[in-house]
PDB file of N, CA and C in Angstrom:
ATOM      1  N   UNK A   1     -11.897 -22.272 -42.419  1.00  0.00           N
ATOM      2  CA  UNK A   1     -11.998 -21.603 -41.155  1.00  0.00           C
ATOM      3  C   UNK A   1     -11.976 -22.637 -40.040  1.00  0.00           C
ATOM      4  N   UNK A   2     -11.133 -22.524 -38.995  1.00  0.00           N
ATOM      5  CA  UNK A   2     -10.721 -23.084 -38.152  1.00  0.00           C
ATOM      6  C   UNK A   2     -11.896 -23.188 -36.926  1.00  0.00           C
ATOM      7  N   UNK A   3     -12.379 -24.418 -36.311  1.00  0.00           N
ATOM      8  CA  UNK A   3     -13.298 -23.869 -35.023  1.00  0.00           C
ATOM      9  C   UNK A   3     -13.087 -24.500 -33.636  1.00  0.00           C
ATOM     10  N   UNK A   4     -12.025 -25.124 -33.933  1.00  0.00           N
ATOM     11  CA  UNK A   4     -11.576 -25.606 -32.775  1.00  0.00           C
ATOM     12  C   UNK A   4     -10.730 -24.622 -31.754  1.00  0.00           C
ATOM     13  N   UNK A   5     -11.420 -24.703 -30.356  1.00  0.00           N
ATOM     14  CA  UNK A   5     -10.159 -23.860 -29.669  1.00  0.00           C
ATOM     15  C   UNK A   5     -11.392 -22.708 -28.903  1.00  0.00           C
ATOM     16  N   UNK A   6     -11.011 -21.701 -28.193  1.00  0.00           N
ATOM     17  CA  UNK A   6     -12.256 -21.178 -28.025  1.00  0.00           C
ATOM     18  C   UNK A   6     -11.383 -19.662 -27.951  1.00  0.00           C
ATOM     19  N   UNK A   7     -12.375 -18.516 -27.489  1.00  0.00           N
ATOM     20  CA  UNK A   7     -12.118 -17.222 -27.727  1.00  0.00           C
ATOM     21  C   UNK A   7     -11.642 -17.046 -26.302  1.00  0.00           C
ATOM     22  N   UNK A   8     -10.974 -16.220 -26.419  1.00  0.00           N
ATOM     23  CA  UNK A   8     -10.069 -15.716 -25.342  1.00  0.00           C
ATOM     24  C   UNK A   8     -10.993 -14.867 -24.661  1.00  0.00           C
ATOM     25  N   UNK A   9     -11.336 -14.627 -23.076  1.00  0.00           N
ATOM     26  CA  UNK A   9     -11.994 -13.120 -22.631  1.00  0.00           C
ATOM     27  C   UNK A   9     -11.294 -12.505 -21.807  1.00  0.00           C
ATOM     28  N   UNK A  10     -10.760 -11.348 -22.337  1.00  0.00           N
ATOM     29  CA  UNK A  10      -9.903 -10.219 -21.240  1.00  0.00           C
ATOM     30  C   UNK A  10     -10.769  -9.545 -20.474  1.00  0.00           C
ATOM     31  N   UNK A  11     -10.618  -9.551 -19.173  1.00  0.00           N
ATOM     32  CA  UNK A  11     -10.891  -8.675 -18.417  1.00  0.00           C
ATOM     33  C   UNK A  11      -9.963  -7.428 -17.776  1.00  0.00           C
ATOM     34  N   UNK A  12     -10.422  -6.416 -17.326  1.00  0.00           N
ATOM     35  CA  UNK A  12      -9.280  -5.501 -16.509  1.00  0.00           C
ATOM     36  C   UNK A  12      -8.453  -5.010 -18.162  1.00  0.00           C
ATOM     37  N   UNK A  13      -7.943  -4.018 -17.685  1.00  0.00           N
ATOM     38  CA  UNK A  13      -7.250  -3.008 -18.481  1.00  0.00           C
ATOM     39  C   UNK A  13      -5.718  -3.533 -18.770  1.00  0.00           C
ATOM     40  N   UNK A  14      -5.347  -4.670 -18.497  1.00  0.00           N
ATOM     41  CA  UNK A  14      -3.624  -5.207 -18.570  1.00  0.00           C
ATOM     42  C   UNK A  14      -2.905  -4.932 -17.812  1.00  0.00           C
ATOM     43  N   UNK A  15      -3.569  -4.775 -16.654  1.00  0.00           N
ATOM     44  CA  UNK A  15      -2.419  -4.182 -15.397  1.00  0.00           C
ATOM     45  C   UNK A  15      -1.288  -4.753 -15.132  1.00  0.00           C
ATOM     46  N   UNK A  16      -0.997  -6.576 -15.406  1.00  0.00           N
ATOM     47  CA  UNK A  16       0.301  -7.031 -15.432  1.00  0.00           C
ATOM     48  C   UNK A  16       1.236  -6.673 -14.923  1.00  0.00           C
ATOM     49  N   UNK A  17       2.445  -6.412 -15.878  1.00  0.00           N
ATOM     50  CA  UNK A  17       3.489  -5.928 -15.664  1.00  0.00           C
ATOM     51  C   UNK A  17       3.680  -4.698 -14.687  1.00  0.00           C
ATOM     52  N   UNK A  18       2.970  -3.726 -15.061  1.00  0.00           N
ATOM     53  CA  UNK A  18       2.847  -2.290 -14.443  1.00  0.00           C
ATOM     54  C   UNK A  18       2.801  -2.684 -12.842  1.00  0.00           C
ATOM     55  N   UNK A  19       1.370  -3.480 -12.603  1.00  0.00           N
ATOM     56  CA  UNK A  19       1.103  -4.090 -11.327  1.00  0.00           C
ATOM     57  C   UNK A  19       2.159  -4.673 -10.407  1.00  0.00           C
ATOM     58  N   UNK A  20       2.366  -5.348 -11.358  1.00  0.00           N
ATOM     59  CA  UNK A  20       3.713  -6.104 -10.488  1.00  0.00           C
ATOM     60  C   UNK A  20       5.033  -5.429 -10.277  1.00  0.00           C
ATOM     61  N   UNK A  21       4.852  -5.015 -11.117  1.00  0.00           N
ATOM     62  CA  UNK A  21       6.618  -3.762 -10.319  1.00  0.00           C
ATOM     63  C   UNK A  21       6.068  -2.927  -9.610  1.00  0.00           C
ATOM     64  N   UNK A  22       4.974  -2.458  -9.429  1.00  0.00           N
ATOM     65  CA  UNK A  22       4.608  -1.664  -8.453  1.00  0.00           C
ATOM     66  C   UNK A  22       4.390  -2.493  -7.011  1.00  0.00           C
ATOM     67  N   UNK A  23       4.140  -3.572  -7.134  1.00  0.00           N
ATOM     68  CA  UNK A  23       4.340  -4.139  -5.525  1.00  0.00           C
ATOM     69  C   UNK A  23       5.288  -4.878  -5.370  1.00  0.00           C
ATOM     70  N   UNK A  24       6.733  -4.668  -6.564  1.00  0.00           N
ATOM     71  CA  UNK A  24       7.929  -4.825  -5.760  1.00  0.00           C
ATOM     72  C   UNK A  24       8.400  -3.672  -5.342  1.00  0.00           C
ATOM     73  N   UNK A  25       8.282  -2.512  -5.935  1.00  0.00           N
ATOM     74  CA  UNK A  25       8.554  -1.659  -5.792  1.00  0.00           C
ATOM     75  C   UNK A  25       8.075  -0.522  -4.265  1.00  0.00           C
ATOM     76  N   UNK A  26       6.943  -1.052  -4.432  1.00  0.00           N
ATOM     77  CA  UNK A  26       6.662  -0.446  -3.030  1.00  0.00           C
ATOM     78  C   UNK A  26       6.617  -1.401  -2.055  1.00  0.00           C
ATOM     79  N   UNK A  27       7.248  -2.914  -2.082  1.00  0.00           N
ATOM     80  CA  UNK A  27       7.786  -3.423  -1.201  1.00  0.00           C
ATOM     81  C   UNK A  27       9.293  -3.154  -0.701  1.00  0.00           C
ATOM     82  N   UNK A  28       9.791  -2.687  -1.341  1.00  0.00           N
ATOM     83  CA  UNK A  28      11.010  -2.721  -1.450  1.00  0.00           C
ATOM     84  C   UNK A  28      11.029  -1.039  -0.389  1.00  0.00           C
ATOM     85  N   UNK A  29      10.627  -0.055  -1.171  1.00  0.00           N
ATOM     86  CA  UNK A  29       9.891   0.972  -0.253  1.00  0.00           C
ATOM     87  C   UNK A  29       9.999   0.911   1.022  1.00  0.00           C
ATOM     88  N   UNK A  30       8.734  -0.358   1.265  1.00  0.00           N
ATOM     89  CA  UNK A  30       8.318  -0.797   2.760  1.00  0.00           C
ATOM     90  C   UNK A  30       9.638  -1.114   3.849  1.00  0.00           C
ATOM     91  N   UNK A  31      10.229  -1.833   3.092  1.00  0.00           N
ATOM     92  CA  UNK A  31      11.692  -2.735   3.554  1.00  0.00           C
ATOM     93  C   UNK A  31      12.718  -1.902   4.102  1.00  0.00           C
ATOM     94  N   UNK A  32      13.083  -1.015   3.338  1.00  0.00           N
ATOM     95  CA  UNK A  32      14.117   0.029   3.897  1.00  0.00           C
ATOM     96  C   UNK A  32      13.268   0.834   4.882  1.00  0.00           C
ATOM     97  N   UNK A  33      11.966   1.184   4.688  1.00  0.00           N
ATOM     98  CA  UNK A  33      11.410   2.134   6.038  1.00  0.00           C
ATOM     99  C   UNK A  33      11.799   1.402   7.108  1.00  0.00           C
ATOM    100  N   UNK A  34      11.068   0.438   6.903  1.00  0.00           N
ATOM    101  CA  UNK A  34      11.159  -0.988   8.199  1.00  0.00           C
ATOM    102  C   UNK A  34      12.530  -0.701   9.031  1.00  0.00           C
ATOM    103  N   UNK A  35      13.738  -1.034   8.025  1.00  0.00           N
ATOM    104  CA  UNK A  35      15.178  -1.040   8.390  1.00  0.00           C
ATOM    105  C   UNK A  35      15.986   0.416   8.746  1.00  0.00           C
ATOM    106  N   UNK A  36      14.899   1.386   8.222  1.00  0.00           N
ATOM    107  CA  UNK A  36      15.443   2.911   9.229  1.00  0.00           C
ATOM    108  C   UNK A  36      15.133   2.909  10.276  1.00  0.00           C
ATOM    109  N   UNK A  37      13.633   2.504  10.649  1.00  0.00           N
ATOM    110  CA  UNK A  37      13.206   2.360  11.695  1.00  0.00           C
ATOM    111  C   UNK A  37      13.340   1.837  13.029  1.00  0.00           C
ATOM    112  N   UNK A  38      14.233   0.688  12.357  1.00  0.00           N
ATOM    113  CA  UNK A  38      14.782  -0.297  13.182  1.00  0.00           C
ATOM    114  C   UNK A  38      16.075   0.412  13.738  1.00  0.00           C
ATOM    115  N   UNK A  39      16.884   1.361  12.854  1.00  0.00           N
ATOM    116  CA  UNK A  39      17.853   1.266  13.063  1.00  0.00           C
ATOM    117  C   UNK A  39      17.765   2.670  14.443  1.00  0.00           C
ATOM    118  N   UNK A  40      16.721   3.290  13.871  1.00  0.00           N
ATOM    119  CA  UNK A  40      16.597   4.338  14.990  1.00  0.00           C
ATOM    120  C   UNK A  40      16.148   4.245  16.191  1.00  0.00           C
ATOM    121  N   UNK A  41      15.157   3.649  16.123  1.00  0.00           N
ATOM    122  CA  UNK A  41      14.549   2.800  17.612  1.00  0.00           C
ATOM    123  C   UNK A  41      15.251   2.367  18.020  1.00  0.00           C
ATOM    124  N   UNK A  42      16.604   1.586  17.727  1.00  0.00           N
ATOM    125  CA  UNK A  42      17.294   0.838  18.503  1.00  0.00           C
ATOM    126  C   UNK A  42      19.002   1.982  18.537  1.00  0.00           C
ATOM    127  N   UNK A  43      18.433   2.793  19.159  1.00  0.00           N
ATOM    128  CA  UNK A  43      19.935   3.424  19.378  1.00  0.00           C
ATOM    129  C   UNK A  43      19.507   3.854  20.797  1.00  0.00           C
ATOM    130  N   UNK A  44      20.374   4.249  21.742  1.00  0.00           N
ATOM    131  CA  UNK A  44      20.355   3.936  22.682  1.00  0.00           C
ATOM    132  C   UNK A  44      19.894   5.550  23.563  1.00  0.00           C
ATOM    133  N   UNK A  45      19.513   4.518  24.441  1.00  0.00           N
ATOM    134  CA  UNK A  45      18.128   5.820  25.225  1.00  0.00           C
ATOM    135  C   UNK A  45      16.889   4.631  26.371  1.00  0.00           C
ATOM    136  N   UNK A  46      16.623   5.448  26.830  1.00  0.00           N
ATOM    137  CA  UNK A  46      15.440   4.772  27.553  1.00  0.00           C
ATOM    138  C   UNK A  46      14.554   5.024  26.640  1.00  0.00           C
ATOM    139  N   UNK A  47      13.970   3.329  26.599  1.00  0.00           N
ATOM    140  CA  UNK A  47      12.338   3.414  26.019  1.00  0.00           C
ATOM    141  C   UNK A  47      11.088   3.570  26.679  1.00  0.00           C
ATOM    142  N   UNK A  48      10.565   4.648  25.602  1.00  0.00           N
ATOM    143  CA  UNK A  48       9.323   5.447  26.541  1.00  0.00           C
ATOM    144  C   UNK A  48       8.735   6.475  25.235  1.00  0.00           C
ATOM    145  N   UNK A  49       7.958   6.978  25.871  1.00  0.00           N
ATOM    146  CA  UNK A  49       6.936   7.693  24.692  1.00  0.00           C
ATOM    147  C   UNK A  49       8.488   8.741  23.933  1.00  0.00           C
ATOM    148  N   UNK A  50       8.592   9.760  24.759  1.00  0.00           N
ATOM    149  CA  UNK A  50       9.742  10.581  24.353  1.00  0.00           C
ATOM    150  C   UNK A  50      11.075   9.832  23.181  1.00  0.00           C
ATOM    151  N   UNK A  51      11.175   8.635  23.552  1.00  0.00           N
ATOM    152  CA  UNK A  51      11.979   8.459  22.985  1.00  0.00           C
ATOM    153  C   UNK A  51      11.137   7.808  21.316  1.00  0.00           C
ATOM    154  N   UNK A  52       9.991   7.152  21.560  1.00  0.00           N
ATOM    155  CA  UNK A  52       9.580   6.746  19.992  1.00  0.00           C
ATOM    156  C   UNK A  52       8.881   8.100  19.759  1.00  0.00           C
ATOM    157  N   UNK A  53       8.571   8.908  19.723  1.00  0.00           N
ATOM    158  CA  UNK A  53       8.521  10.174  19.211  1.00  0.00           C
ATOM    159  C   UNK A  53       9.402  10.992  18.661  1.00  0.00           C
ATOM    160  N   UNK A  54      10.226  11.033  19.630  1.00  0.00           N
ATOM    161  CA  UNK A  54      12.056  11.549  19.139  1.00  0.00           C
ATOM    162  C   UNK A  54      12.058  10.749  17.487  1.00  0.00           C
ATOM    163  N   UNK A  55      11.860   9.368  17.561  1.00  0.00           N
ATOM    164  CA  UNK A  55      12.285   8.805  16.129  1.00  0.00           C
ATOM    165  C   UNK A  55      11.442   9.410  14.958  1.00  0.00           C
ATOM    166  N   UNK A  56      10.187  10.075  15.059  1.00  0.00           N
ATOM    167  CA  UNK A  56       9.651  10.653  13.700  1.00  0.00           C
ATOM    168  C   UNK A  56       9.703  11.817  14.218  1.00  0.00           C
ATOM    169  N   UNK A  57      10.269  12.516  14.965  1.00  0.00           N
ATOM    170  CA  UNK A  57      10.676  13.831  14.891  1.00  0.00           C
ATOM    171  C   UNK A  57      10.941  14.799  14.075  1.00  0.00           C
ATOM    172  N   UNK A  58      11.835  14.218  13.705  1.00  0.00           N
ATOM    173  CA  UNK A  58      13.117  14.850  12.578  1.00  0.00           C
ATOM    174  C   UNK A  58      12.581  15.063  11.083  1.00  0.00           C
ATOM    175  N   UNK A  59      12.462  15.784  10.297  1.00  0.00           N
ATOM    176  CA  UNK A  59      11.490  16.046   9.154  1.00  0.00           C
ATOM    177  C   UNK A  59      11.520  15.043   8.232  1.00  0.00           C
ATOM    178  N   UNK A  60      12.999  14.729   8.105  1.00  0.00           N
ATOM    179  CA  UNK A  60      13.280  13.754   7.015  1.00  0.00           C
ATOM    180  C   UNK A  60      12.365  12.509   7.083  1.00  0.00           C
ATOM    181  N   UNK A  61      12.553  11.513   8.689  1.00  0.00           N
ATOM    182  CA  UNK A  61      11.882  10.826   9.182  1.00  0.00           C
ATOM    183  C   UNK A  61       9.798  11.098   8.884  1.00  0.00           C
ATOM    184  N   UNK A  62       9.869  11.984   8.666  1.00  0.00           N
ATOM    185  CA  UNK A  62       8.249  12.134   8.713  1.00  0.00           C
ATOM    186  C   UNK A  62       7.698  11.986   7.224  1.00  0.00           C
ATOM    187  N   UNK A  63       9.063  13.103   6.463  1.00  0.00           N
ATOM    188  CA  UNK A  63       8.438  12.302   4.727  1.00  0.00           C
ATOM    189  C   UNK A  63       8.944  11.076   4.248  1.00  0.00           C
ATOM    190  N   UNK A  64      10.217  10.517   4.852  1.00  0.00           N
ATOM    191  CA  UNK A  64      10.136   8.563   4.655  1.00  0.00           C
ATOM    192  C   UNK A  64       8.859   8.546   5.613  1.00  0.00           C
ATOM    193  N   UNK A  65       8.222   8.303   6.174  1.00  0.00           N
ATOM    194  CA  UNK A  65       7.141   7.841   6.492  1.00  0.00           C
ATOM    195  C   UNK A  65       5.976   7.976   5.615  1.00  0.00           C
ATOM    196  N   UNK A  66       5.906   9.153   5.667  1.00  0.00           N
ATOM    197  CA  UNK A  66       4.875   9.914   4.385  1.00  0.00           C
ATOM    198  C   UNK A  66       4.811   9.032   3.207  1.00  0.00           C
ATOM    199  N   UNK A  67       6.714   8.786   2.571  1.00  0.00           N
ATOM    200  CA  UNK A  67       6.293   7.856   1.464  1.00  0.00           C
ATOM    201  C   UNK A  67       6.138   6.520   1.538  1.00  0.00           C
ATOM    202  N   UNK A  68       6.025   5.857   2.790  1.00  0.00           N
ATOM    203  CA  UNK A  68       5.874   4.447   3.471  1.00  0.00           C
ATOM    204  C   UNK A  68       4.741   4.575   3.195  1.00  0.00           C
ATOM    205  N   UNK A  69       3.817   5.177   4.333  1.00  0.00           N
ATOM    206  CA  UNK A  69       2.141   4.851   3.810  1.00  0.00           C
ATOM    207  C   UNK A  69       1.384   5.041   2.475  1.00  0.00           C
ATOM    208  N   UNK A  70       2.173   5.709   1.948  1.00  0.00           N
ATOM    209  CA  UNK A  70       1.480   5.928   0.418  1.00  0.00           C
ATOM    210  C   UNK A  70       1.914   4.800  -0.178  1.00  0.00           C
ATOM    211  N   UNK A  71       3.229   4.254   0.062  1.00  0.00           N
ATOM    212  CA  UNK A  71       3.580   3.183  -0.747  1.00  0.00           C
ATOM    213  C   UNK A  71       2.736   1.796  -0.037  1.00  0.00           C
ATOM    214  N   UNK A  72       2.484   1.803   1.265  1.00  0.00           N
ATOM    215  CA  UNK A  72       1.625   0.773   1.603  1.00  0.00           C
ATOM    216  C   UNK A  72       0.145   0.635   1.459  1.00  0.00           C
ATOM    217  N   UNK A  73      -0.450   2.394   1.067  1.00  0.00           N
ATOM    218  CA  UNK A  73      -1.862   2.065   0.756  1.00  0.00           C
ATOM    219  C   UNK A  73      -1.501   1.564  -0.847  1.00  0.00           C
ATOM    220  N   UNK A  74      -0.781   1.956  -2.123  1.00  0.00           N
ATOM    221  CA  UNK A  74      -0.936   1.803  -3.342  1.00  0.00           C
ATOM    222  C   UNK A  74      -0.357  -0.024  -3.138  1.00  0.00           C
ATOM    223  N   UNK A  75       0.301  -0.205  -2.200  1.00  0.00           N
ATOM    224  CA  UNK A  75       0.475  -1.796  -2.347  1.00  0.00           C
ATOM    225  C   UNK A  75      -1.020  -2.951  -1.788  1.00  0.00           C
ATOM    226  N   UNK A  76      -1.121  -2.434  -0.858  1.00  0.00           N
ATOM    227  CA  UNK A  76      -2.820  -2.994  -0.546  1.00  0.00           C
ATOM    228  C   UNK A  76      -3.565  -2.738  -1.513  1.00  0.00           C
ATOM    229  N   UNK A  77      -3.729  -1.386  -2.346  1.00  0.00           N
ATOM    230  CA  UNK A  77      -5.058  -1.314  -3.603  1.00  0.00           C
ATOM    231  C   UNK A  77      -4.812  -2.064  -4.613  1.00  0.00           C
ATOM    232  N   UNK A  78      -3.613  -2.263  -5.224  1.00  0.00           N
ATOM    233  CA  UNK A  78      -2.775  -3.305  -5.951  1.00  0.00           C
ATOM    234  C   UNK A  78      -3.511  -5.016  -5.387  1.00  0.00           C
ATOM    235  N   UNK A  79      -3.129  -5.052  -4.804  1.00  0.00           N
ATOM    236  CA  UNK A  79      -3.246  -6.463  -3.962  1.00  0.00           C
ATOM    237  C   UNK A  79      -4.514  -6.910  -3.704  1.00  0.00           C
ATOM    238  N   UNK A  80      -5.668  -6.035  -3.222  1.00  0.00           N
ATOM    239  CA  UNK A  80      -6.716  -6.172  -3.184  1.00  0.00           C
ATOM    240  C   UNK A  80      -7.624  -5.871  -4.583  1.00  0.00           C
ATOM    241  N   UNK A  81      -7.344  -5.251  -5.339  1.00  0.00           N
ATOM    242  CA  UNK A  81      -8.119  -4.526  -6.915  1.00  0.00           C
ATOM    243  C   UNK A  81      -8.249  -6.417  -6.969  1.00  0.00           C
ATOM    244  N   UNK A  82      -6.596  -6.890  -7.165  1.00  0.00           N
ATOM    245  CA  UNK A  82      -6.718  -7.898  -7.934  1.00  0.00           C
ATOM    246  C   UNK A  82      -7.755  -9.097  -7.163  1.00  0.00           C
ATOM    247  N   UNK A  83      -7.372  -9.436  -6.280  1.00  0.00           N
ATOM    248  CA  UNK A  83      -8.768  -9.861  -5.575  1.00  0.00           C
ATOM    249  C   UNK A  83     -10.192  -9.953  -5.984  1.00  0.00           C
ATOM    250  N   UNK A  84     -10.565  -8.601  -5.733  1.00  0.00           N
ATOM    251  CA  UNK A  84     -11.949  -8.370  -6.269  1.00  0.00           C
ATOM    252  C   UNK A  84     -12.081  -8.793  -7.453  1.00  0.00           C
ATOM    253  N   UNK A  85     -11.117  -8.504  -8.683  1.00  0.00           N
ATOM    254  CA  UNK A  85     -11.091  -9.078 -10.134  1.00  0.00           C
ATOM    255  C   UNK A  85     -11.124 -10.271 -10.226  1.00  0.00           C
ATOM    256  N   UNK A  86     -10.406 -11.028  -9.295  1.00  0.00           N
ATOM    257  CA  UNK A  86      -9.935 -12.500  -9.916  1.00  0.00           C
ATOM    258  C   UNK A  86     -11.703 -13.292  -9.364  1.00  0.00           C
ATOM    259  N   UNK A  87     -11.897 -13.099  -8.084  1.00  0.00           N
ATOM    260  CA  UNK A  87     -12.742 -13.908  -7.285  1.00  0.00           C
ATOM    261  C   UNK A  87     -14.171 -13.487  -7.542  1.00  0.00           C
ATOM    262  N   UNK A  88     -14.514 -12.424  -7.691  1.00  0.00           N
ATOM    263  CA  UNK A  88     -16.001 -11.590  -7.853  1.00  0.00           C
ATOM    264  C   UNK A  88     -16.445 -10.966  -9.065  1.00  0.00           C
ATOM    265  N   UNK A  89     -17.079 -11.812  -9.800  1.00  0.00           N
ATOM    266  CA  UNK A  89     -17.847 -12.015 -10.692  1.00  0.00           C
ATOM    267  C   UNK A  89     -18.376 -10.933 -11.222  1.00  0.00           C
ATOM    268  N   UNK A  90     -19.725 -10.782 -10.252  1.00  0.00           N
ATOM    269  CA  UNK A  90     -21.115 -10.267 -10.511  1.00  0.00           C
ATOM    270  C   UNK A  90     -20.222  -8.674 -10.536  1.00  0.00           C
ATOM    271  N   UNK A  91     -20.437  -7.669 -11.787  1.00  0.00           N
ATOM    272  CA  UNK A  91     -19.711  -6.216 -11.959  1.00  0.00           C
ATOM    273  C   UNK A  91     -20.095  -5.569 -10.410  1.00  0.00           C
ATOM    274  N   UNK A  92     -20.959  -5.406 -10.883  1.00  0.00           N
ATOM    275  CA  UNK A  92     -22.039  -4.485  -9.481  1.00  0.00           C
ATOM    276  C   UNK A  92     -21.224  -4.610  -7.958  1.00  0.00           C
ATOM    277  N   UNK A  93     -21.385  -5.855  -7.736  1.00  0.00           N
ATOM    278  CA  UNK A  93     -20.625  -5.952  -6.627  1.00  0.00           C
ATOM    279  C   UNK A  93     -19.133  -6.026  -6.359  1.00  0.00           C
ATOM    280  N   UNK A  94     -18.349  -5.913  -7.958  1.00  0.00           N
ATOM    281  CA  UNK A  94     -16.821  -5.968  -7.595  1.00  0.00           C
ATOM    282  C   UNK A  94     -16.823  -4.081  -7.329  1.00  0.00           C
ATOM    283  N   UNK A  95     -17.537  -3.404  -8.236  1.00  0.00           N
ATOM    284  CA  UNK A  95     -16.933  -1.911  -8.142  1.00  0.00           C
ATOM    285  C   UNK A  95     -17.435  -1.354  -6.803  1.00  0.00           C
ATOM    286  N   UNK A  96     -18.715  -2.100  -5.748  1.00  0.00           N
ATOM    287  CA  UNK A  96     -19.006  -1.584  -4.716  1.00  0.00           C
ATOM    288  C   UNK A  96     -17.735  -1.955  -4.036  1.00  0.00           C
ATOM    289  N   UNK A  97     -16.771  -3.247  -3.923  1.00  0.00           N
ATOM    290  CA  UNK A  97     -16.131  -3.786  -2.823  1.00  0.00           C
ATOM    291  C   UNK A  97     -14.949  -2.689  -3.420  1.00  0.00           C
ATOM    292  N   UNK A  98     -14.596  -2.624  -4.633  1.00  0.00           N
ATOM    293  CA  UNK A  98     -13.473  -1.789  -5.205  1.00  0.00           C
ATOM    294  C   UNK A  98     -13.629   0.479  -4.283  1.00  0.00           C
ATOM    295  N   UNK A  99     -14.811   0.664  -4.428  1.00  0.00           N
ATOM    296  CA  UNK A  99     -15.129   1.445  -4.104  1.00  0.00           C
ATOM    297  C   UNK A  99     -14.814   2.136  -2.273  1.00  0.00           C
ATOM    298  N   UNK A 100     -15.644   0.988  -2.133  1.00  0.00           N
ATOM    299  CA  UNK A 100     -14.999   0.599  -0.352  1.00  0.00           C
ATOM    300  C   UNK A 100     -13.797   0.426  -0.162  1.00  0.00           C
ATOM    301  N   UNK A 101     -13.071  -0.332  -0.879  1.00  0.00           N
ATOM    302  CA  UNK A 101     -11.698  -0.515  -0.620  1.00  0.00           C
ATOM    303  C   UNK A 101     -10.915   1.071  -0.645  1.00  0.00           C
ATOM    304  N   UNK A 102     -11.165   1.209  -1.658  1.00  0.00           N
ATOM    305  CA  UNK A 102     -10.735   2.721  -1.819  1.00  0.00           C
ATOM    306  C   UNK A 102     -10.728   3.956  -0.790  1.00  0.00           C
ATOM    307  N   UNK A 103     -11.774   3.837  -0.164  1.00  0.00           N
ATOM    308  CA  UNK A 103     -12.294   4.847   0.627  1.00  0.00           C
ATOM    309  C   UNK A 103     -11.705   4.224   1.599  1.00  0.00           C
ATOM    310  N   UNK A 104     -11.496   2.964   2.074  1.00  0.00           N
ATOM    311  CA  UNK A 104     -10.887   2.740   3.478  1.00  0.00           C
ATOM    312  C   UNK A 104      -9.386   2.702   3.289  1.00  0.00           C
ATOM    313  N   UNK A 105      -8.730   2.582   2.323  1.00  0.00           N
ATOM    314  CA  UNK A 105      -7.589   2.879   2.354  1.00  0.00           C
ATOM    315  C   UNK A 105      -7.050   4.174   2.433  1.00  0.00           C
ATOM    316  N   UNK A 106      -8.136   5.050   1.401  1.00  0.00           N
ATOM    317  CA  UNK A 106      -7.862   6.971   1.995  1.00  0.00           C
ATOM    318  C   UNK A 106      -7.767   6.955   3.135  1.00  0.00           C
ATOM    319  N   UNK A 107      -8.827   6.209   3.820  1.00  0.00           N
ATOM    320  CA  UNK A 107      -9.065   7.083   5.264  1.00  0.00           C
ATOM    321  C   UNK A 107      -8.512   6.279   5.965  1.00  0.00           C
ATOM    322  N   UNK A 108      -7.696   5.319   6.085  1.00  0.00           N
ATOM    323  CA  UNK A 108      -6.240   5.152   6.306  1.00  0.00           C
ATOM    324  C   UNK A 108      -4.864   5.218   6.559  1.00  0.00           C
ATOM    325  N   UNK A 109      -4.680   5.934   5.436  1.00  0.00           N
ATOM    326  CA  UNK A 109      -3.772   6.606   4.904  1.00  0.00           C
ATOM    327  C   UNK A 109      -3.987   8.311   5.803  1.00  0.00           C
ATOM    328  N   UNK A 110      -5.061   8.508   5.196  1.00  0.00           N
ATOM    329  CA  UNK A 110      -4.922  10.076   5.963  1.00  0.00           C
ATOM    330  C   UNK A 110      -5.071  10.423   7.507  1.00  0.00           C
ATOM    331  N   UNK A 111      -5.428   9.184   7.811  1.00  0.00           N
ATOM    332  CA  UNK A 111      -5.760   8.974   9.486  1.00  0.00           C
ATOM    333  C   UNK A 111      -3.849   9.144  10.085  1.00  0.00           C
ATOM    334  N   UNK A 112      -3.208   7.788   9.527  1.00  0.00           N
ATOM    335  CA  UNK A 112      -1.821   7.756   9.565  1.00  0.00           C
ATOM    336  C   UNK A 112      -1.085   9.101   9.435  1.00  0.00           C
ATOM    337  N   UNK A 113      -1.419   9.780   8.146  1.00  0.00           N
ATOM    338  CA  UNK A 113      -0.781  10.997   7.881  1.00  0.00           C
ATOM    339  C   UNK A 113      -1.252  11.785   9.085  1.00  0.00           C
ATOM    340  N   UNK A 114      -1.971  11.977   9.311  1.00  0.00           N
ATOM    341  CA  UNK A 114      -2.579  12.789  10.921  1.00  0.00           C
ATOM    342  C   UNK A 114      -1.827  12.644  12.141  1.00  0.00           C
ATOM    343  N   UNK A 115      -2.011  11.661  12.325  1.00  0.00           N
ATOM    344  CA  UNK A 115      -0.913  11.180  13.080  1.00  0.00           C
ATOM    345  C   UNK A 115      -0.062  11.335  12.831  1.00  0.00           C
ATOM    346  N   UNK A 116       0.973  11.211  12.194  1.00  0.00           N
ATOM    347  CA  UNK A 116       2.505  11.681  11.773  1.00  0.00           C
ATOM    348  C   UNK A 116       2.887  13.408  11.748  1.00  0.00           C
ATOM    349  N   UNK A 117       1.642  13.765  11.368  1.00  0.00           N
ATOM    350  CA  UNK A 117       2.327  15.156  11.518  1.00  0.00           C
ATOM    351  C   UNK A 117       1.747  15.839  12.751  1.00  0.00           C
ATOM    352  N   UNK A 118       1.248  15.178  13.446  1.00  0.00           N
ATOM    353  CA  UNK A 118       0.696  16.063  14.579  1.00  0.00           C
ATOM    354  C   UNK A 118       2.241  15.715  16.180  1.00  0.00           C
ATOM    355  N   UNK A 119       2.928  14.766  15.690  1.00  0.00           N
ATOM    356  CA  UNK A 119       4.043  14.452  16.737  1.00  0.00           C
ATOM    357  C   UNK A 119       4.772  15.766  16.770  1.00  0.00           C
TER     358      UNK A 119
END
């Protein structure tokens, strides 16, 4: 029996792979919103409230948005989970900061969504 070498300790559920295509993926998401956005804002008109309103007007515009912030809160919980995992130790206090995180990204997210559909 071999005793050299030491035991491996996993933490976290193997999020890996999964993790990581999910924040290319909802970068990638992010990127094209960015570049509709751009492309609409910049068409021609006087700038003024009417006119950046005019740009999430249009329904389509409101669910690409819709799936922008969802894809930017699941890319922040991504980004931050791992955080709390890598740097914070003590359990107790990673699932309080995990917890918080959570809740401020809902209310985030649904603050945004509020905004979007009330234009």
């Amino acid at each position: 029996m071999s005793t050299f070498g030491s035991k491996r300790l996993v933490v976290g559920a193997h999020y890996g792979l999964r993790d990581w295509l999910a924040q290319r993926v909802t970068a990638v998401l992010m990127a094209l919103f960015t570049i509709a956005v751009l492309v609409r804002f910049l068409m021609p008109g006087e700038l003024g409230y009417d006119h950046w309103a005019g740009v999430f007007a249009p329904q389509w515009m409101k669910v690409l948005t819709f799936v922008a912030i969802v894809a930017l809160a699941y890319h922040a919980w991504v980004g931050v989970r791992d955080i709390w995992m890598d740097y914070v130790k003590p359990v107790g206090i990673r699932l309080a900061l995990q917890v918080f995180s959570i809740v401020w990204l809902l209310g985030c997210a649904g603050w945004a969504i509020q905004v979007l559909w009330r234009l």
